[in-house]
C-alpha atoms as a PDB file:
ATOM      1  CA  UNK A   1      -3.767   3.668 -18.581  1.00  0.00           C
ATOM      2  CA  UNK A   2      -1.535   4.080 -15.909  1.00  0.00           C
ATOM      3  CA  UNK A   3       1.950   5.684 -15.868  1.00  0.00           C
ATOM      4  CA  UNK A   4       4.545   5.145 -13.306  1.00  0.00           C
ATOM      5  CA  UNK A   5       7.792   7.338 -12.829  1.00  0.00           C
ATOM      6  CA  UNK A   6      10.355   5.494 -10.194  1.00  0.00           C
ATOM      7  CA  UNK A   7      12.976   8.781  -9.743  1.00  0.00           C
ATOM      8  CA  UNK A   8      15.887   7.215  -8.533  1.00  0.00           C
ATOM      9  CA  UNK A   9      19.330   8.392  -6.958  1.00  0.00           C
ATOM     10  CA  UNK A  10      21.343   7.310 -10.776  1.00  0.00           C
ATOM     11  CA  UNK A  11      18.096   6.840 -13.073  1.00  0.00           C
ATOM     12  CA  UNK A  12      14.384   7.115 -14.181  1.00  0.00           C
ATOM     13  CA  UNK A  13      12.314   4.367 -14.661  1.00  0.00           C
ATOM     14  CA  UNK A  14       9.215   4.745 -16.265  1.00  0.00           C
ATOM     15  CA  UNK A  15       6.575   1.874 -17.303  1.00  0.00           C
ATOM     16  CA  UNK A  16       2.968   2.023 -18.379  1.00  0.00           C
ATOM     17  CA  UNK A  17       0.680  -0.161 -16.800  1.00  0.00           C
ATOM     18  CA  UNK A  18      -3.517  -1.354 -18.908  1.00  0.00           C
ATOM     19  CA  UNK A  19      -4.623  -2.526 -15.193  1.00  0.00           C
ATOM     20  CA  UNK A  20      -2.309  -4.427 -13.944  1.00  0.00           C
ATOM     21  CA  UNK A  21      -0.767  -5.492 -16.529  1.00  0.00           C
ATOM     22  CA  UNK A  22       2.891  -3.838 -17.536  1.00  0.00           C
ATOM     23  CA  UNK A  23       2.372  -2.652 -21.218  1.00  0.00           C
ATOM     24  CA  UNK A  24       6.211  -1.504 -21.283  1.00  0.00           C
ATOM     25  CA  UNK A  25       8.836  -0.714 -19.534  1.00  0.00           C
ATOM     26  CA  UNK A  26      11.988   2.207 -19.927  1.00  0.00           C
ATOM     27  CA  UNK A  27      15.352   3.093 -17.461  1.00  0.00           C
ATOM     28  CA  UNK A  28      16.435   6.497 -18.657  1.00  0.00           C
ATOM     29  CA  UNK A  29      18.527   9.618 -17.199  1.00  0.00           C
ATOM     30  CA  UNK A  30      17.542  12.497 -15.417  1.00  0.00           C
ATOM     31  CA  UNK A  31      17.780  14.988 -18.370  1.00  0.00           C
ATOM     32  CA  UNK A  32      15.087  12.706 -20.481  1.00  0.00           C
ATOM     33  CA  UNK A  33      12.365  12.551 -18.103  1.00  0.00           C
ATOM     34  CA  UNK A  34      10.211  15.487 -20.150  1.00  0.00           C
ATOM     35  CA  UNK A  35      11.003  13.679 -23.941  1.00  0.00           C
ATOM     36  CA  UNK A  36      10.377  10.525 -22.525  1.00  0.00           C
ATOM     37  CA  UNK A  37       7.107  11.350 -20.520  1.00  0.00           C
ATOM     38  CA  UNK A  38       5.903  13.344 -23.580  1.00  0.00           C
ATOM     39  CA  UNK A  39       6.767  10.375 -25.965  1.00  0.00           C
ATOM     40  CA  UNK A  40       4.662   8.266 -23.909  1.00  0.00           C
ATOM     41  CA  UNK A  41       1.912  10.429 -23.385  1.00  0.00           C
ATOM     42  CA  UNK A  42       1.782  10.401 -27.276  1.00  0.00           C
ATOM     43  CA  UNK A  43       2.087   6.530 -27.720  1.00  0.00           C
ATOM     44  CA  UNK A  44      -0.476   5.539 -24.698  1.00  0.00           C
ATOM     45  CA  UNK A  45      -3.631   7.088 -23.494  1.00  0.00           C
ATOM     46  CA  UNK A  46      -2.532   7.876 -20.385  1.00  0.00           C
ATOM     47  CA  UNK A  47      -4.865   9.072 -18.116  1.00  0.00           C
ATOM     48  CA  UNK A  48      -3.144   8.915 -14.645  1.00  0.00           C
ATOM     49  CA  UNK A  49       0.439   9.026 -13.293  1.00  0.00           C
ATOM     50  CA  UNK A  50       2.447   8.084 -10.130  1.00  0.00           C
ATOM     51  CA  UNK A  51       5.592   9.842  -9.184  1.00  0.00           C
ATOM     52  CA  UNK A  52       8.282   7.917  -6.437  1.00  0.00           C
ATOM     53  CA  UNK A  53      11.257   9.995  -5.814  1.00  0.00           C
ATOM     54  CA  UNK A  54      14.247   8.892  -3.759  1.00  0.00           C
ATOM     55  CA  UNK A  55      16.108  12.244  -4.547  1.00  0.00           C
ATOM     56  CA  UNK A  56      15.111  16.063  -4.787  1.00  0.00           C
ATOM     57  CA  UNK A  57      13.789  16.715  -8.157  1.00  0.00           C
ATOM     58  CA  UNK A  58      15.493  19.868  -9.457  1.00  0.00           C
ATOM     59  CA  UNK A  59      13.465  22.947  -9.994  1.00  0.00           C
ATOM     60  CA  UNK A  60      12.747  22.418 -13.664  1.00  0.00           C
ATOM     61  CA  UNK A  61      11.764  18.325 -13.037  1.00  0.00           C
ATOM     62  CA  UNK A  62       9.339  19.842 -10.516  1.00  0.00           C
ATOM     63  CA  UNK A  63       7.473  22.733 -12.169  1.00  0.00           C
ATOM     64  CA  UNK A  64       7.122  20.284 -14.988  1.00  0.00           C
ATOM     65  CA  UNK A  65       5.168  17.771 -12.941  1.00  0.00           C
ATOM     66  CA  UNK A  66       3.306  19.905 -11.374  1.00  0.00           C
ATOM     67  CA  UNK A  67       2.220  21.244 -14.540  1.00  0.00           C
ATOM     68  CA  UNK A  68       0.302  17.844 -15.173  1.00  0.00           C
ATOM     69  CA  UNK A  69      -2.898  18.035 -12.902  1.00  0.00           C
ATOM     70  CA  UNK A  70      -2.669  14.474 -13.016  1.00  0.00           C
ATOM     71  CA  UNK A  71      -0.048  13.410 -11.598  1.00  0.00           C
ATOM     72  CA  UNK A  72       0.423  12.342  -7.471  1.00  0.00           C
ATOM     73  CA  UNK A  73       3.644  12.648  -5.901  1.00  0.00           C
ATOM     74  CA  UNK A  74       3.720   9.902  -3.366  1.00  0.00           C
ATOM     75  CA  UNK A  75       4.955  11.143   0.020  1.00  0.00           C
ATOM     76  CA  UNK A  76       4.049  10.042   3.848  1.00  0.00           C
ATOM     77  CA  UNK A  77       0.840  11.813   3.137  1.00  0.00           C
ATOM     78  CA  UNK A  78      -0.692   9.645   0.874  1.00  0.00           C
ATOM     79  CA  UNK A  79      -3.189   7.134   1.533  1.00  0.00           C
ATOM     80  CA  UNK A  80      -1.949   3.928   1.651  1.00  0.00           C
ATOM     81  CA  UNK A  81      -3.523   0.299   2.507  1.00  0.00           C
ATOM     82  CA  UNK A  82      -1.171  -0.501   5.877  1.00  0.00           C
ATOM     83  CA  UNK A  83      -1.106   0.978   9.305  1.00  0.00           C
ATOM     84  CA  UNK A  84       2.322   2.885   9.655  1.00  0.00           C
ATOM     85  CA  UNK A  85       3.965   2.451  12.839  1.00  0.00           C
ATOM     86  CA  UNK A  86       7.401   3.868  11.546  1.00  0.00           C
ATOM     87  CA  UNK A  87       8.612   6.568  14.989  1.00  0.00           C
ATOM     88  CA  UNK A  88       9.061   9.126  11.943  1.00  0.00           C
ATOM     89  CA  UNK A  89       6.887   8.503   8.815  1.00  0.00           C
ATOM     90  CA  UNK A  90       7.694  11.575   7.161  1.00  0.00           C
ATOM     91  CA  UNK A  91      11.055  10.608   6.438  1.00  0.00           C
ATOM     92  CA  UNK A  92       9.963   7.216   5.419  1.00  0.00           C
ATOM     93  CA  UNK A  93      11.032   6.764   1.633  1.00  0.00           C
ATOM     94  CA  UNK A  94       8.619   6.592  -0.703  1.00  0.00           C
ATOM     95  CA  UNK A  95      10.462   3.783  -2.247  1.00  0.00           C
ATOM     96  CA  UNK A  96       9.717   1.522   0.785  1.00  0.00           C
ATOM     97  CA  UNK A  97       6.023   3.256   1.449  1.00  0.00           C
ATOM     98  CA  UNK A  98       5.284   1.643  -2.207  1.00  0.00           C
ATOM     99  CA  UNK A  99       7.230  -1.753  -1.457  1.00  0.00           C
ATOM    100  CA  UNK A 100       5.087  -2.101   1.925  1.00  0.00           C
ATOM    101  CA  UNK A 101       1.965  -0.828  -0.135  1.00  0.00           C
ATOM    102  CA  UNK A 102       2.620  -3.886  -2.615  1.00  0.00           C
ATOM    103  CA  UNK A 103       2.815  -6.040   0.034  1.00  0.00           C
ATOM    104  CA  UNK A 104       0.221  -5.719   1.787  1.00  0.00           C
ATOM    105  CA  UNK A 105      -1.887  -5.513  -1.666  1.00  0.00           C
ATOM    106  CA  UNK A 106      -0.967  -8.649  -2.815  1.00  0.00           C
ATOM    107  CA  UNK A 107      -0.316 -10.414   0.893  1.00  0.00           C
ATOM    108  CA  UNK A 108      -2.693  -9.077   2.970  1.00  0.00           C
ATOM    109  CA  UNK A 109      -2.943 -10.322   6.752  1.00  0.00           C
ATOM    110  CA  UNK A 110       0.385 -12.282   5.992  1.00  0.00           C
ATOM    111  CA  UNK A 111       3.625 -11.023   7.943  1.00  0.00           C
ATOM    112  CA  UNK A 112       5.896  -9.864   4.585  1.00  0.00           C
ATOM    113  CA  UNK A 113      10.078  -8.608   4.749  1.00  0.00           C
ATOM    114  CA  UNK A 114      10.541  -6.988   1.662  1.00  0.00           C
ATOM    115  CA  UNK A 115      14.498  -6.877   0.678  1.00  0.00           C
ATOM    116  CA  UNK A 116      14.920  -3.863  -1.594  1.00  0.00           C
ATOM    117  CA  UNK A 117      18.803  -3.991  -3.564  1.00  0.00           C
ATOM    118  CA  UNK A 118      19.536  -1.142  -5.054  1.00  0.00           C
ATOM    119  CA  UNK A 119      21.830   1.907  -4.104  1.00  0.00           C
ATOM    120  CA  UNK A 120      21.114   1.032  -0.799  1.00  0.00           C
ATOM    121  CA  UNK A 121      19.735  -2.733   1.109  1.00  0.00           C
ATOM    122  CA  UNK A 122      16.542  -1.871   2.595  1.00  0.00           C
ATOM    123  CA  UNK A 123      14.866  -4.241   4.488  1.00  0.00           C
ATOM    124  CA  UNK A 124      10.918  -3.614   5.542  1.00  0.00           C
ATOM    125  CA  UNK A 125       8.541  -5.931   7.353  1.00  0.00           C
ATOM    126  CA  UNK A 126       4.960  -5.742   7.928  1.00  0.00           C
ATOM    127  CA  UNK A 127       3.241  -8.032  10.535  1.00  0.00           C
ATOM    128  CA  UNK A 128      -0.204 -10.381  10.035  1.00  0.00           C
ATOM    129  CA  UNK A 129      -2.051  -7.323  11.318  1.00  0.00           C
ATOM    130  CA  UNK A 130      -0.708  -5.157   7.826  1.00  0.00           C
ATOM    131  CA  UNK A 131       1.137  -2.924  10.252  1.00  0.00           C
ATOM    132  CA  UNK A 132       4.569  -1.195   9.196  1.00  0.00           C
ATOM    133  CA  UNK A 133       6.874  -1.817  12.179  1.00  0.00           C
ATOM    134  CA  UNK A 134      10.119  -0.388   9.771  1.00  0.00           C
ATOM    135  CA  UNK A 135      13.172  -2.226   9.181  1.00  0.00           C
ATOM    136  CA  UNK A 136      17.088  -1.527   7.957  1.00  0.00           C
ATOM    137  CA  UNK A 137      19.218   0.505   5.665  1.00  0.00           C
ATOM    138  CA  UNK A 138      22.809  -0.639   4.710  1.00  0.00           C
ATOM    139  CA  UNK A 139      25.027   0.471   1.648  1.00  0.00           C
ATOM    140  CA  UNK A 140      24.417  -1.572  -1.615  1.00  0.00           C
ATOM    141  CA  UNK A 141      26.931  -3.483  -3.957  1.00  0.00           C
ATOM    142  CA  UNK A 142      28.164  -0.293  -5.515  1.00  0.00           C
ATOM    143  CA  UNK A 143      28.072   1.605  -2.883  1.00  0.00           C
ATOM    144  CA  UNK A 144      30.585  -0.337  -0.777  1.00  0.00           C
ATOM    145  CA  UNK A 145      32.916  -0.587  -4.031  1.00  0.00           C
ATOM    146  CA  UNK A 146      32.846   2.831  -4.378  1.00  0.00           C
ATOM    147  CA  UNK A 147      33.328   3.299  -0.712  1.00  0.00           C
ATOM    148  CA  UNK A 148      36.407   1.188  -0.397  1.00  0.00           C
ATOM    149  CA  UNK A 149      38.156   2.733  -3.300  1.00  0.00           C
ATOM    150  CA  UNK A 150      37.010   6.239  -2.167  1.00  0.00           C
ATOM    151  CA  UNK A 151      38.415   6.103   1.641  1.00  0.00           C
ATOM    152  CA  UNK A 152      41.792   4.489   0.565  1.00  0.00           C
ATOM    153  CA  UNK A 153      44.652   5.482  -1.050  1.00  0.00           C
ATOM    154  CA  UNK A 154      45.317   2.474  -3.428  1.00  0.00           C
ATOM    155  CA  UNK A 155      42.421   0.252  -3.596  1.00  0.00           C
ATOM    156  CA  UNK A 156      40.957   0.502  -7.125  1.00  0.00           C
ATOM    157  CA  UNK A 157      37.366   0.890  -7.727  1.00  0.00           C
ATOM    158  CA  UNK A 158      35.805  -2.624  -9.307  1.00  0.00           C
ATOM    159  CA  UNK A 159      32.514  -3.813  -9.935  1.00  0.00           C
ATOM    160  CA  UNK A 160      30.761  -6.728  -9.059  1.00  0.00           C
ATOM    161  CA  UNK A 161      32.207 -10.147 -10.147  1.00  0.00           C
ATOM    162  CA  UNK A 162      30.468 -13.456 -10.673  1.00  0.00           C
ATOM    163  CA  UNK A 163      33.460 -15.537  -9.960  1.00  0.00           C
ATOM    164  CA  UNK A 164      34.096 -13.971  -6.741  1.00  0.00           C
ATOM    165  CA  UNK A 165      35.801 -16.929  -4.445  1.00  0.00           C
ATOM    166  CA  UNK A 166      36.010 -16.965  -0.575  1.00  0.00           C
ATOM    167  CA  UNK A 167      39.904 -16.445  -0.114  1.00  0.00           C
ATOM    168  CA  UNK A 168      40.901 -13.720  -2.357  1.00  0.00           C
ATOM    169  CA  UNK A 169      44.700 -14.084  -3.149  1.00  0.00           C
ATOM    170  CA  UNK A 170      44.868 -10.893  -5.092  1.00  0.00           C
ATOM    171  CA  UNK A 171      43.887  -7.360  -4.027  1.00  0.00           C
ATOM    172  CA  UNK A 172      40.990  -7.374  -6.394  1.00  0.00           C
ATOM    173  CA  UNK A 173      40.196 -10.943  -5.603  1.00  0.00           C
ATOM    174  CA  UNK A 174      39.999  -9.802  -2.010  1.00  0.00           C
ATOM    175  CA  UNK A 175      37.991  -6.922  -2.404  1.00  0.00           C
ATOM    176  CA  UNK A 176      35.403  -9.004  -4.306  1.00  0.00           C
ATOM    177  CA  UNK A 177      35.490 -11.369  -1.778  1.00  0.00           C
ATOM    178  CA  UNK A 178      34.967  -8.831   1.107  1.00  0.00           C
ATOM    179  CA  UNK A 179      32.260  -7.338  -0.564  1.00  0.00           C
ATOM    180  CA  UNK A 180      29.779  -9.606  -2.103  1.00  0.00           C
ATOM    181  CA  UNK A 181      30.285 -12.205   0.738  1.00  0.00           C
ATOM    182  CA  UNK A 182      29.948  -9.496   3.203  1.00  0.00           C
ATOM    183  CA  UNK A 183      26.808  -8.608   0.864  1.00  0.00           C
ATOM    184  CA  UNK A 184      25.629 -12.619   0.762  1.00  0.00           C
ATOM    185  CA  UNK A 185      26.283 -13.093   4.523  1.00  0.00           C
ATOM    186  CA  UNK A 186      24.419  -9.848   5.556  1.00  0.00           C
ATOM    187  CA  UNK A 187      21.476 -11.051   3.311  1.00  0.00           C
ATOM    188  CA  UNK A 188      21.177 -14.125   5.059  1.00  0.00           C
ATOM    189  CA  UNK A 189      21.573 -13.537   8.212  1.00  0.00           C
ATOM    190  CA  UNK A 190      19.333 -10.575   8.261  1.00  0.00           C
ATOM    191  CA  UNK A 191      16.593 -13.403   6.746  1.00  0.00           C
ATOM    192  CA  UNK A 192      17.206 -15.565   9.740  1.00  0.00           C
ATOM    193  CA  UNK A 193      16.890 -13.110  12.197  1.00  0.00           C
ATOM    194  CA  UNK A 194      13.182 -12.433  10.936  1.00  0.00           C
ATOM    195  CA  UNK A 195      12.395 -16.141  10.098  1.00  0.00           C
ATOM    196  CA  UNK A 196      13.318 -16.800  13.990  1.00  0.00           C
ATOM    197  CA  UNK A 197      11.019 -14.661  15.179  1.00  0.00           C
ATOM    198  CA  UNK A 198       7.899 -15.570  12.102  1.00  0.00           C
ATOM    199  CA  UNK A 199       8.712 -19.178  10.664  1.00  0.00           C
ATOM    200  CA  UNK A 200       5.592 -18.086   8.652  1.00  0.00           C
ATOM    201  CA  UNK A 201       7.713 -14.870   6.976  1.00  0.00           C
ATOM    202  CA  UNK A 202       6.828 -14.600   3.190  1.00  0.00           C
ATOM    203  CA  UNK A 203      10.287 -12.673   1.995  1.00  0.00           C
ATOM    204  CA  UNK A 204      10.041 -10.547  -1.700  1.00  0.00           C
ATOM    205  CA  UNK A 205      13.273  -9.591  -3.033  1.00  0.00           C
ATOM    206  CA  UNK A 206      13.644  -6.858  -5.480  1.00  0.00           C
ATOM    207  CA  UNK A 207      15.996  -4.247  -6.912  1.00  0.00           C
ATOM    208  CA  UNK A 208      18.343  -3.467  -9.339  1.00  0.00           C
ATOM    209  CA  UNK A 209      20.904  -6.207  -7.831  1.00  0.00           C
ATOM    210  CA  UNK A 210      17.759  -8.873  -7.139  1.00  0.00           C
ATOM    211  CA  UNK A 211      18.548 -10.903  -9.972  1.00  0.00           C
ATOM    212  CA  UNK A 212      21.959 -10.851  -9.232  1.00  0.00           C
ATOM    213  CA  UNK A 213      22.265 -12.158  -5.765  1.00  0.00           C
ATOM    214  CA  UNK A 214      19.243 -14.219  -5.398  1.00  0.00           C
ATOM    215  CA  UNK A 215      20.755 -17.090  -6.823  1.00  0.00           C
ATOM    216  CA  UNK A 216      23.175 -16.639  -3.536  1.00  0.00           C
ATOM    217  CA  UNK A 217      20.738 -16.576  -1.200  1.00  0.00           C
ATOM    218  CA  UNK A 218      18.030 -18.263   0.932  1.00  0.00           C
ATOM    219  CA  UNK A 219      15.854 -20.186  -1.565  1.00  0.00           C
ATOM    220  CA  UNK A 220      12.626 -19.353   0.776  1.00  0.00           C
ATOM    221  CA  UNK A 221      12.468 -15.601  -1.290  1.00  0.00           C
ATOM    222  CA  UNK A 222      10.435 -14.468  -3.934  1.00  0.00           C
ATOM    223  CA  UNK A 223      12.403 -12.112  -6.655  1.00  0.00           C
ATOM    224  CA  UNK A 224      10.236  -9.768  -8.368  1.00  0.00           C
ATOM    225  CA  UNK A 225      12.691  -6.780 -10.243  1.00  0.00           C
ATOM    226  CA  UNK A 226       9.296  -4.974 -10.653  1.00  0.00           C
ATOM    227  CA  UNK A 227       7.605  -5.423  -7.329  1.00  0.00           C
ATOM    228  CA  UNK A 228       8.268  -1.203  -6.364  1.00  0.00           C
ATOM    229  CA  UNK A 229       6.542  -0.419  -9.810  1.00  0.00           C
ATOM    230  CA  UNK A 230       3.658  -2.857  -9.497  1.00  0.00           C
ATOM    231  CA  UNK A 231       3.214  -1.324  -6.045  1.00  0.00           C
ATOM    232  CA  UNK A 232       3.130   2.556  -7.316  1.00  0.00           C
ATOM    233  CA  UNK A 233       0.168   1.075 -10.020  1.00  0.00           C
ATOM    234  CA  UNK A 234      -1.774  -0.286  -7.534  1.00  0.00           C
ATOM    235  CA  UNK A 235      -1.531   2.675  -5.045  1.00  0.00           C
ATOM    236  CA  UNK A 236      -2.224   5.017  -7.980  1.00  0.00           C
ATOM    237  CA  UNK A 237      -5.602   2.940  -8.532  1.00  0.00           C
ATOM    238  CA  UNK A 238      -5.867   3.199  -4.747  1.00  0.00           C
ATOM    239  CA  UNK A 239      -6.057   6.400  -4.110  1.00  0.00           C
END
């Protein structure tokens, strides 16, 4: 069996993976990665393990890792099934080096934007060729809330809101406004951008905020909230 650790910027998320199916699935915090890998190391037969990291692990998270002969730290050395074309691959996230990787596993020779919403909006496309040509990086839906309560003087800090309207006639109602139809807009318009240039564009949307905001946007995506950890299993089998 497979394990997968996605290290994020906020959390951990680990799942164990019989092939390619996802035996189970756990979001936890930084301080729990040991108990938690040891717990599952106990409960599975686990045999080999991915790490994706986003952030520095600190010195203990590191010497811990490396103390498991098994595990591979995905970085912009590893081999992967696309060509990368990226001006700088080794600052290339491994995040979006496994969201490529899954696309061009399960679409190969098909031109693929993968829409990652998490912390930040990523956007990556690969052509029909399977070659990497990069993509964007904007802030993500808490993010910006944090951002416009942290550069201001009075605007509160909210979170995201469901019954968010077009004309906000409070402050808050505004700022929800603003945001997740700045959010929606972006979204959309990024997707018609790349449809313009490939009508033939299969789009994936994942991330913490997929479910969230796909029911705003462009019903021509596929939403898959475990498309980065299906990826990281099938590049661990890869290499």
């Amino acid at each position: 069996m497979n394990l997968v650790i996605d290290v994020g910027n906020s959390a951990i998320k680990l799942a164990v993976f019989k092939n390619k199916q996802m035996l189970v699935k756990s979001i936890i915090n930084h301080d729990a990665l040991e108990t938690s890998f040891a717990e599952l190391h106990n409960q599975f037969k686990i045999l080999k393990t991915i790490v994706c990291s986003v952030t520095n692990l600190d010195a203990r998270e590191e010497l811990f890792l490396k103390s498991h002969n098994h595990v591979l730290k995905l970085n912009s050395q590893t081999r992967v099934p696309f060509v990368n074309l990226y001006a700088t691959p080794e600052t290339l996230g491994a995040d979006r080096i496994a969201l490529i990787s899954e696309a061009t596993f399960k679409y190969p020779k098909q031109a693929v934007l993968v829409i990652d919403a998490g912390s930040c909006i990523t956007y990556d496309y690969k052509n029909e060729k399977d070659e990497y040509l990069g993509g964007a990086i904007s802030p993500g839906l808490s993010m910006r809330y944090k951002a416009v309560h942290h550069f201001t003087g009075k605007l509160p800090l909210l979170s995201r809101d469901l019954s968010y309207k077009l004309i906000g006639n409070t402050t808050k109602s505004a700022i929800h406004s603003g945001i997740e139809n700045g959010i929606v807009f972006e979204m959309n318009g990024m997707i018609d951008k790349y449809l313009a240039e490939n009508e033939k564009l299969t789009i994936i949307l994942t991330g913490g905020d997929a479910e969230y905001l796909r029911h705003h946007l462009k019903n021509c995506i596929f939403a898959n909230s475990n498309f980065l950890l299906e990826g990281l299993n099938d590049l661990l089998d890869y290499n």
